[in-house]
C-alpha atoms as a PDB file:
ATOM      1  CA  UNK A   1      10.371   4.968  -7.156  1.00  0.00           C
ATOM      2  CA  UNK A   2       7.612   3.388  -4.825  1.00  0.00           C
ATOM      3  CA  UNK A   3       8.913   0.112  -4.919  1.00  0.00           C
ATOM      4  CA  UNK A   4      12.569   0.469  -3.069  1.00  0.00           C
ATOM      5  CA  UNK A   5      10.554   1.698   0.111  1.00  0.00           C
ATOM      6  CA  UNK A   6       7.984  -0.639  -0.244  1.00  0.00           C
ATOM      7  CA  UNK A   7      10.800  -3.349  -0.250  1.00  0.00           C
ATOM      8  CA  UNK A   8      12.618  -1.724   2.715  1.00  0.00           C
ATOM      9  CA  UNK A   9       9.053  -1.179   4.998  1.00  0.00           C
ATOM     10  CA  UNK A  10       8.508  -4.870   3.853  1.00  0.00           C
ATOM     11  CA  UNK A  11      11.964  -6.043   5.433  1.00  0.00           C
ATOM     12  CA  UNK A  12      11.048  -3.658   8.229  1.00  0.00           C
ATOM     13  CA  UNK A  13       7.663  -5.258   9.506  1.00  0.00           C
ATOM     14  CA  UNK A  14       8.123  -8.742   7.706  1.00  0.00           C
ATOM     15  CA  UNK A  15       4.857 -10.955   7.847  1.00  0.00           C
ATOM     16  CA  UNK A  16       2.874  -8.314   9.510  1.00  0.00           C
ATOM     17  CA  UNK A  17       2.043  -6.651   6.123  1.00  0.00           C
ATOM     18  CA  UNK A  18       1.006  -7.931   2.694  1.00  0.00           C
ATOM     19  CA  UNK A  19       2.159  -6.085  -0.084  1.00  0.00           C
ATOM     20  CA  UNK A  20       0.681  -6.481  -3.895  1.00  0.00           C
ATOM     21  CA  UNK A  21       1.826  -4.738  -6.978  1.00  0.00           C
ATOM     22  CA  UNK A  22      -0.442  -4.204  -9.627  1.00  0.00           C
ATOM     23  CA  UNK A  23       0.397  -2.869 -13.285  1.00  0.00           C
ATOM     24  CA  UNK A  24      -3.167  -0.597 -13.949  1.00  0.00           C
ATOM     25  CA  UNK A  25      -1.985  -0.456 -17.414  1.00  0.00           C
ATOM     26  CA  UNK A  26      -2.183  -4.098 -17.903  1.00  0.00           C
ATOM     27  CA  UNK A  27      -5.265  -4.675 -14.894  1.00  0.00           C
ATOM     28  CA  UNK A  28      -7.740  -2.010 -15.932  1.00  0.00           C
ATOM     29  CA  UNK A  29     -10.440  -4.208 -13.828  1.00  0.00           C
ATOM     30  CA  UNK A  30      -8.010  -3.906 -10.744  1.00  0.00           C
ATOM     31  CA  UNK A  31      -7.798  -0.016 -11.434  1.00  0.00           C
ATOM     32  CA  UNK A  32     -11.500   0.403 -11.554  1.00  0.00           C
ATOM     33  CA  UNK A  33     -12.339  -1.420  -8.218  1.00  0.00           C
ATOM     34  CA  UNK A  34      -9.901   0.746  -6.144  1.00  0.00           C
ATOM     35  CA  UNK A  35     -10.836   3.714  -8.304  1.00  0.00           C
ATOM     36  CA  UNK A  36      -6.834   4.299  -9.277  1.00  0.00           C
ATOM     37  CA  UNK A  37      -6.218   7.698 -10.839  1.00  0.00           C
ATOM     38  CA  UNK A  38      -2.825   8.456  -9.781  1.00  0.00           C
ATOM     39  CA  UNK A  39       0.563   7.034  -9.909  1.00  0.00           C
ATOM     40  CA  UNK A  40       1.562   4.941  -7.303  1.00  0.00           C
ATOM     41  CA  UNK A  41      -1.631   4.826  -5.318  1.00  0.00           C
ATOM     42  CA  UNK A  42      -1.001   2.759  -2.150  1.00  0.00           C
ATOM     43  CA  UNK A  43      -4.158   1.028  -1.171  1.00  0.00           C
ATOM     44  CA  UNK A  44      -4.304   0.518   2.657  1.00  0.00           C
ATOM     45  CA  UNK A  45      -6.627  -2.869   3.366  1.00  0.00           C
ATOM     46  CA  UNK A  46      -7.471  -4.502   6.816  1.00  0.00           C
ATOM     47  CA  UNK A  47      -9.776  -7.339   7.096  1.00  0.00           C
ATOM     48  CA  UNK A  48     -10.385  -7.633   3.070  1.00  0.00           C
ATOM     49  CA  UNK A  49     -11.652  -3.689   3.404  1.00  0.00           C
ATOM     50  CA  UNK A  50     -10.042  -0.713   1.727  1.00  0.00           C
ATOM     51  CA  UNK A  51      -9.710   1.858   4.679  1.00  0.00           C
ATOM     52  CA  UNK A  52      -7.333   4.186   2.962  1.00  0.00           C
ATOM     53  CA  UNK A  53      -6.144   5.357  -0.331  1.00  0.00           C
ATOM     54  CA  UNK A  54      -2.650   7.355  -0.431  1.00  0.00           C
ATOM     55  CA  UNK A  55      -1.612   9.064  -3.517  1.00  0.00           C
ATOM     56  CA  UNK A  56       2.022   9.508  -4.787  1.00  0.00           C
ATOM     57  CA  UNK A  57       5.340   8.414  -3.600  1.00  0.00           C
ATOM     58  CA  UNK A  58       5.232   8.108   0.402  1.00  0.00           C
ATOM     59  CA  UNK A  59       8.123   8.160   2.613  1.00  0.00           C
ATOM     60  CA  UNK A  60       9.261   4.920   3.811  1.00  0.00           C
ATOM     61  CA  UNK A  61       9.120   6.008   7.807  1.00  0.00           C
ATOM     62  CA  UNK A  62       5.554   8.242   7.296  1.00  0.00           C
ATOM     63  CA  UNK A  63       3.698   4.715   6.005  1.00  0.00           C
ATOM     64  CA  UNK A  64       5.219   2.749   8.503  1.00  0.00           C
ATOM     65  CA  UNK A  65       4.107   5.136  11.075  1.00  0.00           C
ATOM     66  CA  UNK A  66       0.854   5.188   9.107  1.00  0.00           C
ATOM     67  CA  UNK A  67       0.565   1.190   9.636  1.00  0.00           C
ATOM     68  CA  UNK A  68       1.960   0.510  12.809  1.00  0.00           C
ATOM     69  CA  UNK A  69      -0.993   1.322  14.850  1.00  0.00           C
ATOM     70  CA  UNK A  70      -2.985  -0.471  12.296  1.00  0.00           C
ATOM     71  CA  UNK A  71      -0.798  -3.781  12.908  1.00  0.00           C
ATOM     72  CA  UNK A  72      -1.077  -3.199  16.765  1.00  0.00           C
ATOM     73  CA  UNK A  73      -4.520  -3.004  16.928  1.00  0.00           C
ATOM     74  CA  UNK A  74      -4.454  -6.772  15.746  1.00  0.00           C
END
């Protein structure tokens, strides 16, 4: 259900963004480091630092207003 918006805010901001996918059934060790308990968790990092966690499916146009700034401030 994530993954449709993820591809659309991806097409959306192009380059600006990196997006990773990450099966926590098969990556437990991936799971633990970002301390995943919920499904989809979208982990927000800038500058190799996790600065925000969102759990649970989240509308295409409230991340990209989420990340936008972010991006800008670059």
């Amino acid at each position: 259900m994530q993954t449709p918006i993820l591809e659309e805010l991806k097409e959306k901001l192009g380059e600006q963004v990196e997006i990773r996918k990450v099966d926590v059934d098969q990556d437990m060790e991936a799971a633990m480091k970002y301390g995943i308990r919920v499904v989809p968790t979208l982990v927000i990092e800038k500058n190799g630092q996790v600065i925000q966690k969102l759990e649970g499916v989240t509308r295409a146009d409230a991340l990209e207003q989420y990340l936008k700034p972010l991006i800008e401030e670059e």
